[in-house]
Protein backbone atom coordinates (compact mmCIF):
# COMPACT_ATOMS: atom_id res chain seq x y z
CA UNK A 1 -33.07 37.25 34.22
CA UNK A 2 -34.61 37.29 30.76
CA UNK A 3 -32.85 34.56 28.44
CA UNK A 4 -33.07 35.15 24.66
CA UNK A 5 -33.29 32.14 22.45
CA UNK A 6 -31.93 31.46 19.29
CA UNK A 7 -34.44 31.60 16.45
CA UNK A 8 -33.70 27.73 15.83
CA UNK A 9 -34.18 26.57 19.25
CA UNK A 10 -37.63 28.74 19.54
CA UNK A 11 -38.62 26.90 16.34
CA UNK A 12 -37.64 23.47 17.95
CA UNK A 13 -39.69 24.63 21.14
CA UNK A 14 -42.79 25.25 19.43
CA UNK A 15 -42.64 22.42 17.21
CA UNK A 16 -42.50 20.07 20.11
CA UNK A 17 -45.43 21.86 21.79
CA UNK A 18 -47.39 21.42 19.44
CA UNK A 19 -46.61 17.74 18.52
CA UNK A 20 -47.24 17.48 22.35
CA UNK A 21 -50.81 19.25 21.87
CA UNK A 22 -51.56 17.17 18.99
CA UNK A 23 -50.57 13.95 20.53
CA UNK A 24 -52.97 15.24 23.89
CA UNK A 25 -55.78 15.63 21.32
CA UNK A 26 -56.09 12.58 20.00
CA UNK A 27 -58.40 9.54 22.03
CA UNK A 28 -57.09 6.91 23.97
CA UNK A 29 -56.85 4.32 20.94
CA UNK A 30 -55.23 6.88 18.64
CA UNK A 31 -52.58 7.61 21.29
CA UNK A 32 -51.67 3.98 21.62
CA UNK A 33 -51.53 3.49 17.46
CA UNK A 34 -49.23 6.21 17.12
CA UNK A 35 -46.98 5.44 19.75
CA UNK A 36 -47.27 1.74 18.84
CA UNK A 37 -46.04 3.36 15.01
CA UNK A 38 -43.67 5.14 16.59
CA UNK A 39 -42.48 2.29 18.40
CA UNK A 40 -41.90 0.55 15.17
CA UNK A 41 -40.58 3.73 13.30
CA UNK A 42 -37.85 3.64 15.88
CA UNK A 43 -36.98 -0.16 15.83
CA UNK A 44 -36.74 0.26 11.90
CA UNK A 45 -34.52 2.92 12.44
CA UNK A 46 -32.36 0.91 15.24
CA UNK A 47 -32.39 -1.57 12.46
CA UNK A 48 -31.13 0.31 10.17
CA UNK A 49 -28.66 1.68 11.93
CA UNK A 50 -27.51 -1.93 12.82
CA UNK A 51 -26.87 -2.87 9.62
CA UNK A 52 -24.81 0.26 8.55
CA UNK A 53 -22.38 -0.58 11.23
CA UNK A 54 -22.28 -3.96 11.23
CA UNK A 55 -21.97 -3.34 7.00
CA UNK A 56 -19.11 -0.68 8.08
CA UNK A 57 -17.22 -3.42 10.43
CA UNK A 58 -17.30 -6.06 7.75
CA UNK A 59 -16.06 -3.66 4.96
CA UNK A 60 -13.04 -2.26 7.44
CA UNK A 61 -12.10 -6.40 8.20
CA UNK A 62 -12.20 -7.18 4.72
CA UNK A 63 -10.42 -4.06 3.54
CA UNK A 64 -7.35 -4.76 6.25
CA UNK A 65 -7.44 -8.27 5.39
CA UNK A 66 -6.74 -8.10 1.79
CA UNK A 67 -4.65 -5.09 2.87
CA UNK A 68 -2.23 -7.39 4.44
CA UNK A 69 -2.55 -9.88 1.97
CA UNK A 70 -1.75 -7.66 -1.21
CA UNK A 71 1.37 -6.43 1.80
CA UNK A 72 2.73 -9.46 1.74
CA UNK A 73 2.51 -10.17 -1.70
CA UNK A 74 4.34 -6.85 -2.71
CA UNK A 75 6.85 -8.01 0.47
CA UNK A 76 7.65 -11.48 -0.90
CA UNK A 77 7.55 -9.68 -4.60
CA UNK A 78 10.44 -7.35 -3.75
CA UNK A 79 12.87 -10.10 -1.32
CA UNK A 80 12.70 -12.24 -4.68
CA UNK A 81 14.11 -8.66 -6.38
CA UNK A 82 16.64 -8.53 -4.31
CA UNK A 83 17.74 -11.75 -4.52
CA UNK A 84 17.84 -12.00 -8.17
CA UNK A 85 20.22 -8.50 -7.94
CA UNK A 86 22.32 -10.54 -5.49
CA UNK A 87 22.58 -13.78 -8.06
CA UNK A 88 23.13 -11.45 -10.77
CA UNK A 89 25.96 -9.89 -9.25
CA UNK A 90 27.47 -13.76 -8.51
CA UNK A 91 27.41 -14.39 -12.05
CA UNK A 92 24.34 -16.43 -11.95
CA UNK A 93 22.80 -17.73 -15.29
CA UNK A 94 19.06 -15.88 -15.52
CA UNK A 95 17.66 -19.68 -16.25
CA UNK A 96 18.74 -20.52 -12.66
CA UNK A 97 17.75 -17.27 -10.99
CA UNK A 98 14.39 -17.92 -12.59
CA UNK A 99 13.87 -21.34 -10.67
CA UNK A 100 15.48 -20.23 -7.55
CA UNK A 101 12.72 -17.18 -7.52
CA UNK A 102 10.09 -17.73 -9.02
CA UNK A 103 10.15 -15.02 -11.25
CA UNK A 104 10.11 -15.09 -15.09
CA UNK A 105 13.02 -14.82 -17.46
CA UNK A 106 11.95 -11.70 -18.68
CA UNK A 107 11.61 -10.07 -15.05
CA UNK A 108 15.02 -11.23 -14.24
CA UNK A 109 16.15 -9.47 -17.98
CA UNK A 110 14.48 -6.27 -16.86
CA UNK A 111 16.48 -6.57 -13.32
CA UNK A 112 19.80 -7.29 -15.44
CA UNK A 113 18.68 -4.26 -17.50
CA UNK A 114 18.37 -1.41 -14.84
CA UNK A 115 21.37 -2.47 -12.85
């Protein structure tokens, strides 16, 4: 059965055959430096690709991290919302809703404002 290879796999083929007849060429002690550069070629690579991922993990943590923080802030932002809408709606003075929330005169005023 004749098998028909792609023109990018024949390319691939010969490439390696010839890096394999080079490689066969070369004496003893050149064999051993270039796989000894090869060697470290691949560690810098390993390396490399160490540090991307460990770079990637770090960035993700951080990212959730202040994710959840800049949550919680938004969370505890709009409860204090609420609440001043509920005081409001008691008849609360704004200079009381202020102390009770934590939130400026003039955000309670824009509250009072849009309700």
């Amino acid at each position: 059965m004749d098998t028909i290879l792609p023109q990018e796999e024949k390319e691939y083929i010969f490439k390696k055959v010839f890096e394999i007849t080079e490689y066969t060429a070369l004496d003893k002690e050149d064999q051993l430096r270039y796989e000894e550069d090869l060697k470290i070629f691949r560690d810098y690579l390993n390396t490399l690709d160490t540090a991307v991922a460990k770079g990637r993990k770090e960035g993700k943590e951080e990212g959730l991290k202040e994710g959840k923080e800049e949550g919680l802030k938004e969370g505890v932002k709009k409860k204090a919302l609420e609440t001043v809408q509920k005081a409001l709606k008691l008849g609360l003075p704004v200079e009381q809703i202020s102390l009770l929330t934590g939130l400026t005169i003039e955000e309670i005023e824009k509250v009072k404002r849009e309700l």
